[in-house]
C-alpha atoms as a PDB file:
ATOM      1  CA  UNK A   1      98.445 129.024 101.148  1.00  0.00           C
ATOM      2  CA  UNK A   2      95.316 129.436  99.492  1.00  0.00           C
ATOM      3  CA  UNK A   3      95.365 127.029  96.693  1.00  0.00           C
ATOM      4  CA  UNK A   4      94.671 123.751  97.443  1.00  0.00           C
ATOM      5  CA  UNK A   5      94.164 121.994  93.994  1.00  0.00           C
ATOM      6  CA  UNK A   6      95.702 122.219  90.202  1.00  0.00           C
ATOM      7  CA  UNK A   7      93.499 120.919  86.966  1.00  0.00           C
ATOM      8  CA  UNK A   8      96.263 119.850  84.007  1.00  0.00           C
ATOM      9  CA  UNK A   9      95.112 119.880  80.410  1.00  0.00           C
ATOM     10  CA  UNK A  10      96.133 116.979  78.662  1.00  0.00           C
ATOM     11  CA  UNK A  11      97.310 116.990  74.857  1.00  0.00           C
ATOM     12  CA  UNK A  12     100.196 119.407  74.476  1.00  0.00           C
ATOM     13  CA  UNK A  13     100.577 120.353  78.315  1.00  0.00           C
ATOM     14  CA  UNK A  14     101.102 116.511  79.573  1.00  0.00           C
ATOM     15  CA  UNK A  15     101.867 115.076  76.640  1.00  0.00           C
ATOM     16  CA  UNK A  16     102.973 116.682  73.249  1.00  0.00           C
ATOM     17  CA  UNK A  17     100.273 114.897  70.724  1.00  0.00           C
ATOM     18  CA  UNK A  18      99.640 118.669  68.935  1.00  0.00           C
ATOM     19  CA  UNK A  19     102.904 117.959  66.312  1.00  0.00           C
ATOM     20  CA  UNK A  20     101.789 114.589  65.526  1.00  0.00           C
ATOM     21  CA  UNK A  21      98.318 115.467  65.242  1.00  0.00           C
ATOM     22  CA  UNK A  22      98.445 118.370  62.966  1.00  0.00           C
ATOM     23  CA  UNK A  23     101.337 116.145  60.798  1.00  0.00           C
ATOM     24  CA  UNK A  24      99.084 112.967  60.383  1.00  0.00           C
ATOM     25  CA  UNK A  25      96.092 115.771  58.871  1.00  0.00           C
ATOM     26  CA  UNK A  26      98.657 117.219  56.646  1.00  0.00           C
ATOM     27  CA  UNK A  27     100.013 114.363  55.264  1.00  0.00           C
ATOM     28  CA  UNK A  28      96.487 113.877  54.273  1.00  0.00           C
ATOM     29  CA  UNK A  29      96.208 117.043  52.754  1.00  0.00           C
ATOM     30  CA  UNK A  30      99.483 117.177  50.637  1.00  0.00           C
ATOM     31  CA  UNK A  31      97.853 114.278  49.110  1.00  0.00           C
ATOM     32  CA  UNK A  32      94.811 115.990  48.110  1.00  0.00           C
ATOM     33  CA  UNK A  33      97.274 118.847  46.748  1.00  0.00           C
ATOM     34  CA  UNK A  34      96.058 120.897  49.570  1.00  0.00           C
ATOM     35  CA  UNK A  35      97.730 122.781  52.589  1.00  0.00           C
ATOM     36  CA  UNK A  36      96.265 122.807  56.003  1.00  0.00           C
ATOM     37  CA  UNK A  37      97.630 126.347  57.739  1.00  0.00           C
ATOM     38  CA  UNK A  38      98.196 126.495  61.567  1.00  0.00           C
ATOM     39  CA  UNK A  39      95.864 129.281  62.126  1.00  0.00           C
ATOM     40  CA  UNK A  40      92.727 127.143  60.334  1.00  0.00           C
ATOM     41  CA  UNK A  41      93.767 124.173  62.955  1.00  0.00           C
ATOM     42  CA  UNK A  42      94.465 126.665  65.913  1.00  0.00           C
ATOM     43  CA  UNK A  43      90.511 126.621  66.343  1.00  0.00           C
ATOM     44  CA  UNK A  44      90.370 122.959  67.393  1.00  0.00           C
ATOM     45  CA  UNK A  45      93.509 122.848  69.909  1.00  0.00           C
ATOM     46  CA  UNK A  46      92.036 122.481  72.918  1.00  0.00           C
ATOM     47  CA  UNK A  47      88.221 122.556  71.590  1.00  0.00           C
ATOM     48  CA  UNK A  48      88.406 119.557  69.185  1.00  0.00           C
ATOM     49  CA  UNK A  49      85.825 119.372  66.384  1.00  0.00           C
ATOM     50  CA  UNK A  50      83.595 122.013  68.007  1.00  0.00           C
ATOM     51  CA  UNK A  51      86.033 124.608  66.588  1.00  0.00           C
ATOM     52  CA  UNK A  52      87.371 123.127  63.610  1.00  0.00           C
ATOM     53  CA  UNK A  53      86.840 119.595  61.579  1.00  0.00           C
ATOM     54  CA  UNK A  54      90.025 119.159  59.461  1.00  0.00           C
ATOM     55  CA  UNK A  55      87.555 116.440  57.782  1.00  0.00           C
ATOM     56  CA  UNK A  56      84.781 119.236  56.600  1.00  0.00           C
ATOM     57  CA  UNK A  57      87.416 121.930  55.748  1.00  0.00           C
ATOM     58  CA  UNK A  58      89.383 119.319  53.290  1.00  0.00           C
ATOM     59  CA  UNK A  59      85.803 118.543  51.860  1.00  0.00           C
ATOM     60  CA  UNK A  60      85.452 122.408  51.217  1.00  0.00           C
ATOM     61  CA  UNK A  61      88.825 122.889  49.485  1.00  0.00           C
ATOM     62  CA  UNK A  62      88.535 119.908  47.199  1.00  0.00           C
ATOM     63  CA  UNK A  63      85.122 120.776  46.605  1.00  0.00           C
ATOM     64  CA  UNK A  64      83.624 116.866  46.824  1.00  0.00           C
ATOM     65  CA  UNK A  65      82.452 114.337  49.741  1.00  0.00           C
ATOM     66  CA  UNK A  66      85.399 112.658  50.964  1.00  0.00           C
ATOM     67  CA  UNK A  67      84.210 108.871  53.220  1.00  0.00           C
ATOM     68  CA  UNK A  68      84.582 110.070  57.071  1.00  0.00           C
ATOM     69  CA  UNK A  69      85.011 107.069  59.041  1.00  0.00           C
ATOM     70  CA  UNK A  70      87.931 105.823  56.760  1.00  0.00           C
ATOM     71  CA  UNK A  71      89.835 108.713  56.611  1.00  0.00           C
ATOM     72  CA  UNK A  72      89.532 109.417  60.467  1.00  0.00           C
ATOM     73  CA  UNK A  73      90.702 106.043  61.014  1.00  0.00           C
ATOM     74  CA  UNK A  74      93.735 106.501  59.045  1.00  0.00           C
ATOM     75  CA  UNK A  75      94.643 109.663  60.904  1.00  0.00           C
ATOM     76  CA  UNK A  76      93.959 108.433  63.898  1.00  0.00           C
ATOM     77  CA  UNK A  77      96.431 105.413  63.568  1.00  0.00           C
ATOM     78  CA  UNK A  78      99.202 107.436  62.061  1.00  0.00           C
ATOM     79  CA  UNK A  79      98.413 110.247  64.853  1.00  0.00           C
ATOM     80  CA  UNK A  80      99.229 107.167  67.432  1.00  0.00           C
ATOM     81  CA  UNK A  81     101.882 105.904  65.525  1.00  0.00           C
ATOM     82  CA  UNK A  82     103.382 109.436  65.807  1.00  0.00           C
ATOM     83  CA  UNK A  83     103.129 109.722  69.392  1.00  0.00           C
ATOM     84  CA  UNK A  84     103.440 105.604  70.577  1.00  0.00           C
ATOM     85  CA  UNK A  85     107.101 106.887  71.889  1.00  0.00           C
ATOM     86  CA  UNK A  86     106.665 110.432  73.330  1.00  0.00           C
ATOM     87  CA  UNK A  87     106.960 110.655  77.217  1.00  0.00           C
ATOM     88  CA  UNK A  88     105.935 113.235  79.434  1.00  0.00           C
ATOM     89  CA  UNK A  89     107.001 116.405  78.743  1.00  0.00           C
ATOM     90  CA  UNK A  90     109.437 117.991  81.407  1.00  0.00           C
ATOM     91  CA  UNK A  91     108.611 118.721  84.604  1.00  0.00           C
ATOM     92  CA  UNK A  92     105.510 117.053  84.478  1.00  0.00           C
ATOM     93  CA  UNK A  93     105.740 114.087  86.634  1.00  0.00           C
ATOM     94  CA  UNK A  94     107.939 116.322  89.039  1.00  0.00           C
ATOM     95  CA  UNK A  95     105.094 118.847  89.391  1.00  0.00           C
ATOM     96  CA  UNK A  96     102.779 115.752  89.988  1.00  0.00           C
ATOM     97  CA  UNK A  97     105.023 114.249  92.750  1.00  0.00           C
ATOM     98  CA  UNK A  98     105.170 117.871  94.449  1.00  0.00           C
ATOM     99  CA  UNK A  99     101.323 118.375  94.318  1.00  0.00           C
ATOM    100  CA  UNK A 100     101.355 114.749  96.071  1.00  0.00           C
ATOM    101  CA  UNK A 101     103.753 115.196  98.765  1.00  0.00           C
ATOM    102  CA  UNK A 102     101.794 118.726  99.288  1.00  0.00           C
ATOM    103  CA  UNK A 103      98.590 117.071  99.864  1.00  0.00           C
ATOM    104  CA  UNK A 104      96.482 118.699  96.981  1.00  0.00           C
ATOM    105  CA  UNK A 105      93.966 117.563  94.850  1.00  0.00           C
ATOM    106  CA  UNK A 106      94.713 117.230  91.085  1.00  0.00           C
ATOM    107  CA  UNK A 107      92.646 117.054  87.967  1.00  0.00           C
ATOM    108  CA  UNK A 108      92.947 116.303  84.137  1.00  0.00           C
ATOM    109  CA  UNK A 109      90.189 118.584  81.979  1.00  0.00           C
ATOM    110  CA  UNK A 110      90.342 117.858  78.427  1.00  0.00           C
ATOM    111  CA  UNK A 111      88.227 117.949  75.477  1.00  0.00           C
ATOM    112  CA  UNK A 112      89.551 114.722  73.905  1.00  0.00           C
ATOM    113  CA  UNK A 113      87.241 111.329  74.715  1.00  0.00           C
ATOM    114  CA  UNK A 114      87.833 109.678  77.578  1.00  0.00           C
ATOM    115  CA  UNK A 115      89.371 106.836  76.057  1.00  0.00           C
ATOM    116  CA  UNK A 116      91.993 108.799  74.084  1.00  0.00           C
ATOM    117  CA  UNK A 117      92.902 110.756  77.658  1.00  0.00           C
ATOM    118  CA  UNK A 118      93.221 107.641  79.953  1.00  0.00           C
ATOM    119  CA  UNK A 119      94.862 105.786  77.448  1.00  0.00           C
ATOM    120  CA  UNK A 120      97.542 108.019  77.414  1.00  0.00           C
ATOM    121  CA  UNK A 121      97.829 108.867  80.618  1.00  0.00           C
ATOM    122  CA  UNK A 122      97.796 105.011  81.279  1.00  0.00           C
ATOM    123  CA  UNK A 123     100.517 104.302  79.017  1.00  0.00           C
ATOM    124  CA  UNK A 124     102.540 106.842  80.907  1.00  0.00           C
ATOM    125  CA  UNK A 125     101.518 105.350  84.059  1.00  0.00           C
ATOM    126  CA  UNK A 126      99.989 108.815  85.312  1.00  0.00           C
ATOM    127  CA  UNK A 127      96.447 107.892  85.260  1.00  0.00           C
ATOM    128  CA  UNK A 128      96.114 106.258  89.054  1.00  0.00           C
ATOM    129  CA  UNK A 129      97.917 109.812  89.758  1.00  0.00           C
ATOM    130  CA  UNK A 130      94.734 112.287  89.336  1.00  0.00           C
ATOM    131  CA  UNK A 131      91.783 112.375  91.746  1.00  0.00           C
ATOM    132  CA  UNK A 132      89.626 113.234  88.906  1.00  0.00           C
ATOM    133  CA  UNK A 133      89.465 113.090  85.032  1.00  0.00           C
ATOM    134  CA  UNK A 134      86.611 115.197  82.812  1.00  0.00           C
ATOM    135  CA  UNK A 135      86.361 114.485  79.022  1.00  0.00           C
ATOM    136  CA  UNK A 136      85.046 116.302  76.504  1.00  0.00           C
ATOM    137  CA  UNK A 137      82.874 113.774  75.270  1.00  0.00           C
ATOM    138  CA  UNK A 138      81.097 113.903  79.104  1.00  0.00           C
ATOM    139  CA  UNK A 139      80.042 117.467  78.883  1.00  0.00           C
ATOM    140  CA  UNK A 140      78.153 119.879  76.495  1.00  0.00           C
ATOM    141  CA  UNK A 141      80.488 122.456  75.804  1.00  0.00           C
ATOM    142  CA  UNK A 142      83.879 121.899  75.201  1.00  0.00           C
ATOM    143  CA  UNK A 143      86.697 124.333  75.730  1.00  0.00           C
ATOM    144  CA  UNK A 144      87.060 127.400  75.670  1.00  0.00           C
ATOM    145  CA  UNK A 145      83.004 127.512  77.320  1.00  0.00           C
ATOM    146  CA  UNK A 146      84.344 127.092  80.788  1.00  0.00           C
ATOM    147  CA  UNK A 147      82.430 123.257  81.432  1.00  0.00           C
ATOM    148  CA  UNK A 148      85.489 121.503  81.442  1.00  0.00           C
ATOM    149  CA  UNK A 149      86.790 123.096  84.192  1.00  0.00           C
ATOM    150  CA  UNK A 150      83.822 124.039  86.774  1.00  0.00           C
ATOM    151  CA  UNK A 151      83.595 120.099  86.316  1.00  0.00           C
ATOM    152  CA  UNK A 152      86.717 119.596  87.252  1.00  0.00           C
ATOM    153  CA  UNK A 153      86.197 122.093  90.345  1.00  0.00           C
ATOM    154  CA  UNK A 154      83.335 120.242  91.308  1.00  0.00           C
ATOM    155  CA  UNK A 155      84.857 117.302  91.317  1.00  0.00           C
ATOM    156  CA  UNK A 156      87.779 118.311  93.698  1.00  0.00           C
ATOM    157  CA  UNK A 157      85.196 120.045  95.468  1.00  0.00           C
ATOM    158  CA  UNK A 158      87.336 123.097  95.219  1.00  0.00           C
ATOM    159  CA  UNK A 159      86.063 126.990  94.439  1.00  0.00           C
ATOM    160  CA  UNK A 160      87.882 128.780  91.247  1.00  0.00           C
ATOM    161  CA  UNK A 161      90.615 130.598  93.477  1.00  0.00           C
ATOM    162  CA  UNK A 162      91.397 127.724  95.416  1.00  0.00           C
ATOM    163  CA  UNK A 163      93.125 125.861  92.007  1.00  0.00           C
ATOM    164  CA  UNK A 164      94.732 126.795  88.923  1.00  0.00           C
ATOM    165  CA  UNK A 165      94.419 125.674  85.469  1.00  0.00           C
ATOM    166  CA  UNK A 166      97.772 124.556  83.237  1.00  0.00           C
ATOM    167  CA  UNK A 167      97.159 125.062  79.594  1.00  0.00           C
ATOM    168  CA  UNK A 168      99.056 125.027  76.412  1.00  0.00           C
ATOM    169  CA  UNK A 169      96.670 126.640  73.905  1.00  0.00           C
ATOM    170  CA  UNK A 170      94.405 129.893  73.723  1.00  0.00           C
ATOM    171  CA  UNK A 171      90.799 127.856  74.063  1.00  0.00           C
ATOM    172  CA  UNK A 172      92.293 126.210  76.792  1.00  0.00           C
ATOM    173  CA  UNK A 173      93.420 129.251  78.531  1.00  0.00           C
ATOM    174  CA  UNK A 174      90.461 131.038  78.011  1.00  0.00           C
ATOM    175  CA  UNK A 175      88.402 127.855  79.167  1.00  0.00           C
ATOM    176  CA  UNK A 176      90.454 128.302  82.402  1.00  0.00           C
ATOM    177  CA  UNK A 177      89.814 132.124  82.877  1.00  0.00           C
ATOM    178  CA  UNK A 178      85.818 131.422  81.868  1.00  0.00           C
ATOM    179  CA  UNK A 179      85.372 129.404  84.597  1.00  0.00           C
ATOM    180  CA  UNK A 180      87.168 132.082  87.176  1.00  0.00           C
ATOM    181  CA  UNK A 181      90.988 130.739  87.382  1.00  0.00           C
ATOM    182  CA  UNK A 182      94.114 131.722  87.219  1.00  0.00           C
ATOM    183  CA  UNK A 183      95.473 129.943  84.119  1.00  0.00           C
ATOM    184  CA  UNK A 184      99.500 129.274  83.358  1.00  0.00           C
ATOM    185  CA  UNK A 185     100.175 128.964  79.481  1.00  0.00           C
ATOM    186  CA  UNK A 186     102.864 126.272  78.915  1.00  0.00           C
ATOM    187  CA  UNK A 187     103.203 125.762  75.459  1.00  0.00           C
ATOM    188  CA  UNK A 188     104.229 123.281  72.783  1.00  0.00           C
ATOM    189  CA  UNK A 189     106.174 123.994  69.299  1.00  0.00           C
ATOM    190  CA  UNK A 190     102.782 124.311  67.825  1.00  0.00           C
ATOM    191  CA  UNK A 191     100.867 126.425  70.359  1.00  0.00           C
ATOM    192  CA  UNK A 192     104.147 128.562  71.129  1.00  0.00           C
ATOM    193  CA  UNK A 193     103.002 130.166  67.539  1.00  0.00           C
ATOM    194  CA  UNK A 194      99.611 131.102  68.539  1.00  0.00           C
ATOM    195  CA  UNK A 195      98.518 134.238  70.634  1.00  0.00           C
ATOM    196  CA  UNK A 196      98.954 133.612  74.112  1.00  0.00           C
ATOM    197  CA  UNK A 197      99.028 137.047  75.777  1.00  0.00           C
ATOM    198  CA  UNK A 198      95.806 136.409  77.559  1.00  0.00           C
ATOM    199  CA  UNK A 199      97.362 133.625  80.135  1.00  0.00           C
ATOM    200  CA  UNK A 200      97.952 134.659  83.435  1.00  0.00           C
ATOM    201  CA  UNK A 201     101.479 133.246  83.737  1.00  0.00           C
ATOM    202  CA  UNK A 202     103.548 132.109  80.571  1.00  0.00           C
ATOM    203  CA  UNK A 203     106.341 129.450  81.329  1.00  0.00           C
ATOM    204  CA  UNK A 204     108.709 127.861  77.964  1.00  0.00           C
ATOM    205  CA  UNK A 205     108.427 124.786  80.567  1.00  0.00           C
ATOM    206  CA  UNK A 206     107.161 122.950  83.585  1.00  0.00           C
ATOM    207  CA  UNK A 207     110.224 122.420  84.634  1.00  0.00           C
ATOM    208  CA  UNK A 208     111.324 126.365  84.676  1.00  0.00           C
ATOM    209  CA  UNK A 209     109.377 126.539  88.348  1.00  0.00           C
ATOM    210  CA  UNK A 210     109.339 124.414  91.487  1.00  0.00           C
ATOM    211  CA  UNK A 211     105.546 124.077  92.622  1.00  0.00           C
ATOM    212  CA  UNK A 212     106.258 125.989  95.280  1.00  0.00           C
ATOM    213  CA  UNK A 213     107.153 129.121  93.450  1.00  0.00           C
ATOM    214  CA  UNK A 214     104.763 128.516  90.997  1.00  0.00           C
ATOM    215  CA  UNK A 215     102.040 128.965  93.619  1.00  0.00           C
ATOM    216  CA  UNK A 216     103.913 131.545  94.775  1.00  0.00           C
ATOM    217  CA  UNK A 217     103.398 132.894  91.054  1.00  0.00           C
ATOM    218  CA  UNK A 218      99.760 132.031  91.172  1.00  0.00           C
ATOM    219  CA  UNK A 219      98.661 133.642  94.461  1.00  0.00           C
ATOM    220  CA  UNK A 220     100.508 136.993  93.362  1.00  0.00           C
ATOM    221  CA  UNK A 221      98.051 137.006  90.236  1.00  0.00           C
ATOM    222  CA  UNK A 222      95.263 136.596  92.001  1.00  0.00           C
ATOM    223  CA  UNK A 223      95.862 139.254  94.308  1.00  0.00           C
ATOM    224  CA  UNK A 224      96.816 141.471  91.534  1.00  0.00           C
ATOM    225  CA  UNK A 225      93.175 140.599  89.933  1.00  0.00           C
ATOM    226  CA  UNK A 226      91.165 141.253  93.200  1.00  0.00           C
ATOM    227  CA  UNK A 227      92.870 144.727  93.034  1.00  0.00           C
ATOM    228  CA  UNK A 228      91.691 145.319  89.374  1.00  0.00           C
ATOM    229  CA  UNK A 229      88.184 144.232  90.252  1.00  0.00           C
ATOM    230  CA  UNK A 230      87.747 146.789  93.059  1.00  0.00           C
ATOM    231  CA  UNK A 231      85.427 149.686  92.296  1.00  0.00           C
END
């Protein structure tokens, strides 16, 4: 077996904090008399503010300065209030346990801050779990520029085809691929709507795939890509 590592995004793929997040921002909007469409807030799943700010684009449509800090505050705490009682979603903490008992290494890579990921992976009692965790408010780019993830790499001391990524969105995917891995698309009610045709592997679940045959999965695709890459 050739892989010896997995990197986990975090919001949507451990946890599902897309619904709630997208709901707090358009509860803001509705009162503003404004909608907030899915694919305006695709661009910031997975890449936060670097690819859209909900804040700016509100500003735009109503066509005055609205105060930041107050509003982010109150979509923050209805964002947590929204989420305070989701667990992880399935097959998560099995696939965790597996990677464990299998001896590899195991990353988070996400472009939320780092108190926002350990937080929640501390309130669901995963954080001890991961060798590693990169934020995006540690690096320069955030997804889908590949920095996330050759962090990550580093980190685990691991090359791209000895791990594979597990995404829910299409920055994150193509984050993955950037940095020159094998990425499986898992996604949520929200990103199940966006266009993930690019992902190595698609799954409706975690759950759908021992470890085992997911590497399987994995090492089949990456065989299949050293054939395309051949002269």
């Amino acid at each position: 077996m050739s892989i010896r590592g997995l990197i986990f995004d975090l919001d949507g793929l451990i946890i599902d904090t897309e619904v709630g997040s997208l709901q707090s921002w358009r509860e803001v909007y509705a009162e503003y008399k404004c909608e907030l469409p899915l694919e305006k807030w695709a661009l910031c799943i997975g890449a936060g503010l670097d690819g859209f700010d909900p804040h700016a684009y509100l500003e735009a449509l109503v066509g005055k300065k609205i105060p930041r800090e107050p509003l982010q505050q109150r979509t923050h705490a209805r964002h947590l209030a929204l989420i305070e009682q989701e667990v992880a979603l399935p097959g998560v903490e099995t696939t965790i346990a597996s990677a464990q008992r299998m001896g590899l290494r195991i990353a988070v890579a996400s472009s939320s801050g780092r108190a926002w990921v350990e937080g929640n992976l501390q309130r669901l009692g995963l954080l001890e779990k991961f060798d590693a965790t990169i934020c995006g408010d540690e690096v320069t780019h955030r997804k889908p520029h590949p920095e996330l993830y050759l962090t990550a790499l580093a980190a685990l001391k691991l090359q791209p085809d000895e791990a594979f990524a597990l995404e829910d969105s299409p920055n994150g995917v193509r984050a993955a691929q950037n940095a020159g891995m094998v990425c499986v698309a898992i996604p949520n009610p929200i990103t199940a709507q966006l266009p993930l045709e690019h992902a190595d592997i698609r799954l409706n679940s975690m759950a759908d795939l021992s470890l085992e045959q997911l590497i399987e999965r994995v090492e089949q695709r990456q065989a299949e890509k050293r054939v395309m890459m051949q002269p």
